[in-house]
C-alpha atoms as a PDB file:
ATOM      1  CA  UNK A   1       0.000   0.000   0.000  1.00  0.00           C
ATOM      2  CA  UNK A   2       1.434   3.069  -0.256  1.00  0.00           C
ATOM      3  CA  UNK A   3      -0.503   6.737   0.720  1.00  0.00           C
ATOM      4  CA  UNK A   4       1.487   9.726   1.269  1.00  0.00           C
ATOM      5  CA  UNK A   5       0.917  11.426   4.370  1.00  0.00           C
ATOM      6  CA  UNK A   6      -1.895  14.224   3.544  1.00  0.00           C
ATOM      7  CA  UNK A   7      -3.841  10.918   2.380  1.00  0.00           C
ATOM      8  CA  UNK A   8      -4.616  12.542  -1.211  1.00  0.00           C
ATOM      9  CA  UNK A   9      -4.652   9.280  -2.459  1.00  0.00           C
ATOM     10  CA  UNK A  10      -3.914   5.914  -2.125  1.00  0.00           C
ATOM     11  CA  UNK A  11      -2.451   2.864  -4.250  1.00  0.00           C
ATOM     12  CA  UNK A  12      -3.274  -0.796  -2.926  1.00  0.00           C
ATOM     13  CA  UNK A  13      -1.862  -4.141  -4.375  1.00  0.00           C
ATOM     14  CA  UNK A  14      -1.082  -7.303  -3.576  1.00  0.00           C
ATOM     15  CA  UNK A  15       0.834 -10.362  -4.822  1.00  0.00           C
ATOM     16  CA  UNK A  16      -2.219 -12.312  -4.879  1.00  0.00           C
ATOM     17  CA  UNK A  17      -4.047  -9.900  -6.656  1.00  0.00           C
ATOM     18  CA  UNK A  18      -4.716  -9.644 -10.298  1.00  0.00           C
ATOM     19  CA  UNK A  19      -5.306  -5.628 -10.154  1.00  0.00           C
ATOM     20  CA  UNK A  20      -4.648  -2.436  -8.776  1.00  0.00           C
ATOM     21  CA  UNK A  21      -6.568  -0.113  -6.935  1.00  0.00           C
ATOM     22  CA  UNK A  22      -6.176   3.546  -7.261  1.00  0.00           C
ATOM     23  CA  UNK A  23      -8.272   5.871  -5.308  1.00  0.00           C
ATOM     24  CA  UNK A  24      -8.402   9.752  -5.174  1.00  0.00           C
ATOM     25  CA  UNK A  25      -9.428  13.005  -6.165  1.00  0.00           C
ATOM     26  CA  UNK A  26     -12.430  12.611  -8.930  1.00  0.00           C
ATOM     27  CA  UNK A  27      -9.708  14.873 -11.121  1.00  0.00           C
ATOM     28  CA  UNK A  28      -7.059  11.701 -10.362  1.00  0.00           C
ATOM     29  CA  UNK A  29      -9.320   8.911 -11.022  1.00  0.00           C
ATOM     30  CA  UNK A  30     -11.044  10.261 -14.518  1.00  0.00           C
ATOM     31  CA  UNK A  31      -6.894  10.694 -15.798  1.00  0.00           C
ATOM     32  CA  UNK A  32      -6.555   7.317 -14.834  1.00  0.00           C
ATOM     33  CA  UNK A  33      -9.766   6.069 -16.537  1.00  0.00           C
ATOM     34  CA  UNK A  34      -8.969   8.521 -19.846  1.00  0.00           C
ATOM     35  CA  UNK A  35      -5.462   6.976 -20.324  1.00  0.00           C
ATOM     36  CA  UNK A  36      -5.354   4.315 -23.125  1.00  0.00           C
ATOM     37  CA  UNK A  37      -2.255   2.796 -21.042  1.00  0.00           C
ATOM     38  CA  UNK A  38      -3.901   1.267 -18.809  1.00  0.00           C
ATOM     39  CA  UNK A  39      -6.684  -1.114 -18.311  1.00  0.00           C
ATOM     40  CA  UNK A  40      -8.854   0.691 -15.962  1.00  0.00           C
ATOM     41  CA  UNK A  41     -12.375   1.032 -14.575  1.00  0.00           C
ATOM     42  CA  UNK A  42     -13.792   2.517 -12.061  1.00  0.00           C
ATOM     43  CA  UNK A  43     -15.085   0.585  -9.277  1.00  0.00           C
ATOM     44  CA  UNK A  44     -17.996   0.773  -6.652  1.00  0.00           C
ATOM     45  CA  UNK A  45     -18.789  -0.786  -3.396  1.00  0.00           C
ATOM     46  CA  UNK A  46     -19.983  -4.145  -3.579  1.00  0.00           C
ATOM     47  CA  UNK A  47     -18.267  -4.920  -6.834  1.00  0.00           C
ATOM     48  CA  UNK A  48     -16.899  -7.747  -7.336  1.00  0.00           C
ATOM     49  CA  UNK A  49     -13.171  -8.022  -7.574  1.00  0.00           C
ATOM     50  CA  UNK A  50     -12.482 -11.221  -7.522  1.00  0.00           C
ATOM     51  CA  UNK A  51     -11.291 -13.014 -11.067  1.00  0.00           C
ATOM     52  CA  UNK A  52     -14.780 -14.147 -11.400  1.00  0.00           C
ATOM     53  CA  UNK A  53     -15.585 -10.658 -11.461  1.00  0.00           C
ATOM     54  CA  UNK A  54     -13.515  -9.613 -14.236  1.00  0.00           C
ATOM     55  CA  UNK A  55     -16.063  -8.887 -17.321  1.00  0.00           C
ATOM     56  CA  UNK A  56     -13.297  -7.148 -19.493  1.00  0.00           C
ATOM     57  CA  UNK A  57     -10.924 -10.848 -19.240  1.00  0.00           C
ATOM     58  CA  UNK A  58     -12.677 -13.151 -18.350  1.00  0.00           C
ATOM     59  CA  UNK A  59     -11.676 -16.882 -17.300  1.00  0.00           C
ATOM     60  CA  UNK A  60     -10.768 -19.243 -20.314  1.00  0.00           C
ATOM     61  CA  UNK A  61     -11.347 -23.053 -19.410  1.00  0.00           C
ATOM     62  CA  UNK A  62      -7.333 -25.121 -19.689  1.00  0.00           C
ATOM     63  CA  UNK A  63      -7.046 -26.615 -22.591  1.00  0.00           C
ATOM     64  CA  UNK A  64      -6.460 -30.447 -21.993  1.00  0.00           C
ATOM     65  CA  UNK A  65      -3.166 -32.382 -22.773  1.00  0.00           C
ATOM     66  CA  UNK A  66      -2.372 -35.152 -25.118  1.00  0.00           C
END
């Protein structure tokens, strides 16, 4: 986690995870969204964040072996 001491914003991650979350100013969050370098959406309580969750990549079945 890292948040900077006036707590403007706030960047959480984990090894475990399979995203990012960014939270801030509305200012921060809509450059975030509006840049076509990164995969982003904006989230709301009670979504769902686990891989299940993901609509934009969602879970492809393994392919069997010989």
């Amino acid at each position: 986690m890292i948040w900077p001491e006036d707590h403007a914003w706030v960047v959480a991650s984990e090894e475990d995870w399979d995203s990012t979350i960014i939270a801030g100013s509305r200012t921060l969050v809509d450059s975030i969204l509006a840049d076509d370098r990164f995969e982003a959406f904006e989230v709301h309580e009670g979504d769902d964040l686990s891989r299940d969750g993901d609509l934009l990549n969602p879970r492809r079945n393994p392919t069997a072996g010989p």
